[in-house]
C-alpha atoms as a PDB file:
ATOM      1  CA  UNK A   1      10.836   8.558 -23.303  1.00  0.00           C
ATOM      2  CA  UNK A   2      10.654   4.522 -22.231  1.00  0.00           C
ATOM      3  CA  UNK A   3       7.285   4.064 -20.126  1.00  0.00           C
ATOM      4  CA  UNK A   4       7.810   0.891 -17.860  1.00  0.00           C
ATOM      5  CA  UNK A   5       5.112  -0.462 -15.233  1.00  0.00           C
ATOM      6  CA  UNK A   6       6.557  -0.537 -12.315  1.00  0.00           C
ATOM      7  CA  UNK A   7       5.080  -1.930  -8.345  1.00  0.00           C
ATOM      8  CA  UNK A   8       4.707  -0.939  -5.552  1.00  0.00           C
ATOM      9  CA  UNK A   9       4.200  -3.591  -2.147  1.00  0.00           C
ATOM     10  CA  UNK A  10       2.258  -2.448   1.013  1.00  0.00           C
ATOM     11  CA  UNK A  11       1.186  -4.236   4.138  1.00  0.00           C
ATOM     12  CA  UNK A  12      -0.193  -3.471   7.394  1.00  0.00           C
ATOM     13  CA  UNK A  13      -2.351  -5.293   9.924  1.00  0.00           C
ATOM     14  CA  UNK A  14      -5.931  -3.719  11.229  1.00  0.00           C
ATOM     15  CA  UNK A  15      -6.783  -3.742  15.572  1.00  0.00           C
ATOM     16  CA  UNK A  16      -9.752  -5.993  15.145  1.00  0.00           C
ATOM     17  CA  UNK A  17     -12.211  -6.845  12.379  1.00  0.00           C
ATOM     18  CA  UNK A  18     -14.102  -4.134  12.408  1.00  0.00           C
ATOM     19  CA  UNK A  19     -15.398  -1.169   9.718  1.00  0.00           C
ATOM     20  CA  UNK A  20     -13.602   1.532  11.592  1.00  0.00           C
ATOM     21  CA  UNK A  21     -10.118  -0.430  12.195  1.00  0.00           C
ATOM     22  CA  UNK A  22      -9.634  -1.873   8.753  1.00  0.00           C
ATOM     23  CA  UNK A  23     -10.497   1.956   7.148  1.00  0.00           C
ATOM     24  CA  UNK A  24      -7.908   3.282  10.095  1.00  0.00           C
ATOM     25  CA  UNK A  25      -5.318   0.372   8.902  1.00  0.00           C
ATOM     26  CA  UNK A  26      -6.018   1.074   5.247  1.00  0.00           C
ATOM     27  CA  UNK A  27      -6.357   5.041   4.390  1.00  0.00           C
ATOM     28  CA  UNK A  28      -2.677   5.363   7.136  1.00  0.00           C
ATOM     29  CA  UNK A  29      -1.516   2.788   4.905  1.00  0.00           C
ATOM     30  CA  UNK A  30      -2.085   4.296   1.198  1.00  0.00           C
ATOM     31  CA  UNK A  31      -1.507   7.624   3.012  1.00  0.00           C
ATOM     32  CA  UNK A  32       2.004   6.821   3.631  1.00  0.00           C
ATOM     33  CA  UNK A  33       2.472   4.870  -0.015  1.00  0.00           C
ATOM     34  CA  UNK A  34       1.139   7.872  -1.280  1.00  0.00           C
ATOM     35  CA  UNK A  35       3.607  10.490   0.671  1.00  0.00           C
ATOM     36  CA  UNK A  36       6.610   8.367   0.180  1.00  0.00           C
ATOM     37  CA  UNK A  37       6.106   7.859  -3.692  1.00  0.00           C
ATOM     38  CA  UNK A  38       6.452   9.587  -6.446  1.00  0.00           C
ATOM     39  CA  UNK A  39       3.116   8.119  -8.668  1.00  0.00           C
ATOM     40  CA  UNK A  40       0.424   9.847 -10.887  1.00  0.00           C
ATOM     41  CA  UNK A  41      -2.711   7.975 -10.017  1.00  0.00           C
ATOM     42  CA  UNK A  42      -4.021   8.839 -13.441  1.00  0.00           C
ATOM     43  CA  UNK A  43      -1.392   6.550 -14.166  1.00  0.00           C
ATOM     44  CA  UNK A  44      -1.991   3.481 -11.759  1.00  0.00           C
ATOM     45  CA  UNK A  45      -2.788   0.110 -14.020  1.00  0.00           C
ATOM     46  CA  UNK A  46      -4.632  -1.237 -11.093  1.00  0.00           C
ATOM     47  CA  UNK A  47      -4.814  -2.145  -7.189  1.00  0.00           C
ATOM     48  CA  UNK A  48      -5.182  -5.664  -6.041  1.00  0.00           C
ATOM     49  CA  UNK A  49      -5.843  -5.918  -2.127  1.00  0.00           C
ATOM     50  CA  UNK A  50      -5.747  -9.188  -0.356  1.00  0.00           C
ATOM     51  CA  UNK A  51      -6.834  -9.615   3.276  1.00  0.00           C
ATOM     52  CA  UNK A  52      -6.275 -12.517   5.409  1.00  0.00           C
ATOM     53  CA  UNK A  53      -9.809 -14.773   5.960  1.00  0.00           C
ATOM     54  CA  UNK A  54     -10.024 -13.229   9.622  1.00  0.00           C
ATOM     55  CA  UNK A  55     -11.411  -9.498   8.158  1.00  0.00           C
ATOM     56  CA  UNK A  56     -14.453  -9.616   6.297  1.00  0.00           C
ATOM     57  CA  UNK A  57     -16.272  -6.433   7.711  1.00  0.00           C
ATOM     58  CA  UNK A  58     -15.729  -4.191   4.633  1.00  0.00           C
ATOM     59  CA  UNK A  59     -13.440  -4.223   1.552  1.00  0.00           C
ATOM     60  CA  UNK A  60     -10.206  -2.335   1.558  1.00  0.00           C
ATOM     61  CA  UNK A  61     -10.471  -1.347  -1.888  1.00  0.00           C
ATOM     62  CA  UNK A  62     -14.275   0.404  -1.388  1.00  0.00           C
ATOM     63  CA  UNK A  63     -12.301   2.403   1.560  1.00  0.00           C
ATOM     64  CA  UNK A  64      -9.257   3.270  -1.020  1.00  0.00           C
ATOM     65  CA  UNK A  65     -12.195   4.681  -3.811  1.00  0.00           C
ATOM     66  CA  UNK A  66     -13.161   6.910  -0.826  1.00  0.00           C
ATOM     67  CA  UNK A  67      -9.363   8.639  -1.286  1.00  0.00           C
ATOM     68  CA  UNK A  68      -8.867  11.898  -3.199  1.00  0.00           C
ATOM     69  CA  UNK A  69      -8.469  10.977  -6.880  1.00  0.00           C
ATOM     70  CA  UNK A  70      -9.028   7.116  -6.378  1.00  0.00           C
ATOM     71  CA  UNK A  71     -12.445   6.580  -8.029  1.00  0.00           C
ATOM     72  CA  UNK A  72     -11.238   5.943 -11.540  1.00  0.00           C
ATOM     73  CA  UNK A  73      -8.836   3.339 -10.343  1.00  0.00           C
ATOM     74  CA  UNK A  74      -8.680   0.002 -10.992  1.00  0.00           C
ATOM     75  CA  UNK A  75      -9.538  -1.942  -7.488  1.00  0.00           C
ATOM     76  CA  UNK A  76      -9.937  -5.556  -6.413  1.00  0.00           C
ATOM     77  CA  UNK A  77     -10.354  -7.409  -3.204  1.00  0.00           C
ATOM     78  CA  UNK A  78      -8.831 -10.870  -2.808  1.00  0.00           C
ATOM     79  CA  UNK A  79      -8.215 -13.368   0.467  1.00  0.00           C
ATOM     80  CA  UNK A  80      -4.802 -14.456   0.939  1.00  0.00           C
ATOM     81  CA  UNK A  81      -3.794 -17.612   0.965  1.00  0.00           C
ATOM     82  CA  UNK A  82      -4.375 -19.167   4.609  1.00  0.00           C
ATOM     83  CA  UNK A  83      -1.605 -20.172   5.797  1.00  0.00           C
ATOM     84  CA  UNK A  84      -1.495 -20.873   9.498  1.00  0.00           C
ATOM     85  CA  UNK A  85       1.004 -18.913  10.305  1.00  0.00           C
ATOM     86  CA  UNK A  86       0.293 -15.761   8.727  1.00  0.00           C
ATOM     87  CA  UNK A  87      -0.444 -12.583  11.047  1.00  0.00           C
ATOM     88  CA  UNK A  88      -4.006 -11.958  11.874  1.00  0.00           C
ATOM     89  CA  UNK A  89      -6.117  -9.520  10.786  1.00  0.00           C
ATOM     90  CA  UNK A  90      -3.188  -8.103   7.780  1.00  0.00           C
ATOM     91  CA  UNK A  91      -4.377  -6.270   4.785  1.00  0.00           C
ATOM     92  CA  UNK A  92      -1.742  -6.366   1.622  1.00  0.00           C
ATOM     93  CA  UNK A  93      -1.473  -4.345  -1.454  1.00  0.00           C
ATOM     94  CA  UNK A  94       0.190  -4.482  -4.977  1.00  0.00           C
ATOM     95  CA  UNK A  95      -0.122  -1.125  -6.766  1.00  0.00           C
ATOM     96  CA  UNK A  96       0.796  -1.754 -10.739  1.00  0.00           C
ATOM     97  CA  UNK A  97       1.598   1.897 -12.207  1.00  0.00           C
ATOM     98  CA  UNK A  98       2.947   3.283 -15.977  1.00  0.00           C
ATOM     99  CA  UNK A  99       5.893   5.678 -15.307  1.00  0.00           C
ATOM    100  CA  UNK A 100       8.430   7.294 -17.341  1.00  0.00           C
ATOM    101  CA  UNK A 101      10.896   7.091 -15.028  1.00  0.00           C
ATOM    102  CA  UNK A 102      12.086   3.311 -15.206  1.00  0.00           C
ATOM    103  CA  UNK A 103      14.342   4.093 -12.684  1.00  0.00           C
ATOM    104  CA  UNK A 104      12.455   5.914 -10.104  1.00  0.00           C
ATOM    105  CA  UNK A 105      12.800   4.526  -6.357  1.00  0.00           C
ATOM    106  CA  UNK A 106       9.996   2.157  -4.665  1.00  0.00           C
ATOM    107  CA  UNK A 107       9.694   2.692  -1.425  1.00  0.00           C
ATOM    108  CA  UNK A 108       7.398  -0.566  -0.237  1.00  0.00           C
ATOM    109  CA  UNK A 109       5.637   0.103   2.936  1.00  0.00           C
ATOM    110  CA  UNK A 110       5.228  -2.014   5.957  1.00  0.00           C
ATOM    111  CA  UNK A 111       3.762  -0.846   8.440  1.00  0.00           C
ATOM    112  CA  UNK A 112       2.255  -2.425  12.138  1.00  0.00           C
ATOM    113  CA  UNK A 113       2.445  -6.185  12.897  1.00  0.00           C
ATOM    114  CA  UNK A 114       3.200  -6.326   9.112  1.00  0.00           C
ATOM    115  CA  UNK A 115       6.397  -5.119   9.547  1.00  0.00           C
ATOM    116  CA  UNK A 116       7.185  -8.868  10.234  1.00  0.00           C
ATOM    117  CA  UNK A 117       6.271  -9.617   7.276  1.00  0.00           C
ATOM    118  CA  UNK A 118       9.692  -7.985   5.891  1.00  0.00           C
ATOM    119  CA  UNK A 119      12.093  -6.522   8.788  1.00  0.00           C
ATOM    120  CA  UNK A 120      13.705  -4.958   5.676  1.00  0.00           C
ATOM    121  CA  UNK A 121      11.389  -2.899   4.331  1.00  0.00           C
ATOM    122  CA  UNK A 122       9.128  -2.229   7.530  1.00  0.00           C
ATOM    123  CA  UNK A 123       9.603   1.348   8.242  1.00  0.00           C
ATOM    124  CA  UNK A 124       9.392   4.677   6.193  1.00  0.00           C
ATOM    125  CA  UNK A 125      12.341   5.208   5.405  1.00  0.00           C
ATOM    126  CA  UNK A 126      12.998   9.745   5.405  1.00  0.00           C
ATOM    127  CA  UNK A 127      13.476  10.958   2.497  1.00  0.00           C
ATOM    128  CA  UNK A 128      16.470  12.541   1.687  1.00  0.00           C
ATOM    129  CA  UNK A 129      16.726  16.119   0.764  1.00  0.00           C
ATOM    130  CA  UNK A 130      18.154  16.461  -2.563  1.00  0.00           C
ATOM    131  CA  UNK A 131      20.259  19.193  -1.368  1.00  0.00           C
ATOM    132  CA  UNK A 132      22.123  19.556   1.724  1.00  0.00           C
ATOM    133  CA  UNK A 133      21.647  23.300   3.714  1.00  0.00           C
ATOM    134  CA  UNK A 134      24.622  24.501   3.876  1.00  0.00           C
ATOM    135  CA  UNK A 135      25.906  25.945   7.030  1.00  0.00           C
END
């Protein structure tokens, strides 16, 4: 078996810089990394959230410890990088995991205003069933 780190990307953007909308913006966010990978947490290598310098009422990662399973793991808060034309009020995530599946799919998750961010990547994409029904 090769074990291989592997990432996984995330954004989304929060109402308003409050308590309630950033933990809203945050647990929809890792609930939907969550659902559409295939992780062990007792596996993740570490979390690293950055928010922009416009959200400062609580930390995304102390809202992600709150999450089934998530108070071993590795979390740290960071502001981006202002830039002046980055969205307001976006929260990002990079989510470093061992797996022994080097070829597993990512699926990186953009969701809300973020979805700018990457037009590519900014919707959940279904997953496919493995096998078809047959009719």
């Amino acid at each position: 078996m090769s074990w291989r780190v592997r990432a996984i990307r995330g954004a989304t953007t929060a109402s308003e810089n409050s308590v309630a909308a950033i933990r809203e913006a945050v647990n929809e966010l890792m609930r939907v990394i969550e659902a559409e990978n295939t992780f062990d947490i007792d596996e993740i290598i570490s979390v690293t959230f950055s928010v922009t310098k416009d959200l400062d009422a609580i930390f995304p990662a102390a809202i992600a410890r709150q999450r089934p399973n998530w108070k071993n793991v590795p979390l740290l808060d960071v502001q981006q990088m202002c830039v002046t034309s980055d969205l307001d009020f976006c929260i990002r995530c990079l989510i470093h995991f061992n797996t022994p599946n080097p070829n597993q799919p990512i699926h990186h998750i953009y969701q809300n205003r973020a979805k700018d961010l990457r037009p590519d990547l900014g919707f959940v994409k279904p997953r496919v069933p493995s096998t078809l029904p047959s009719h």
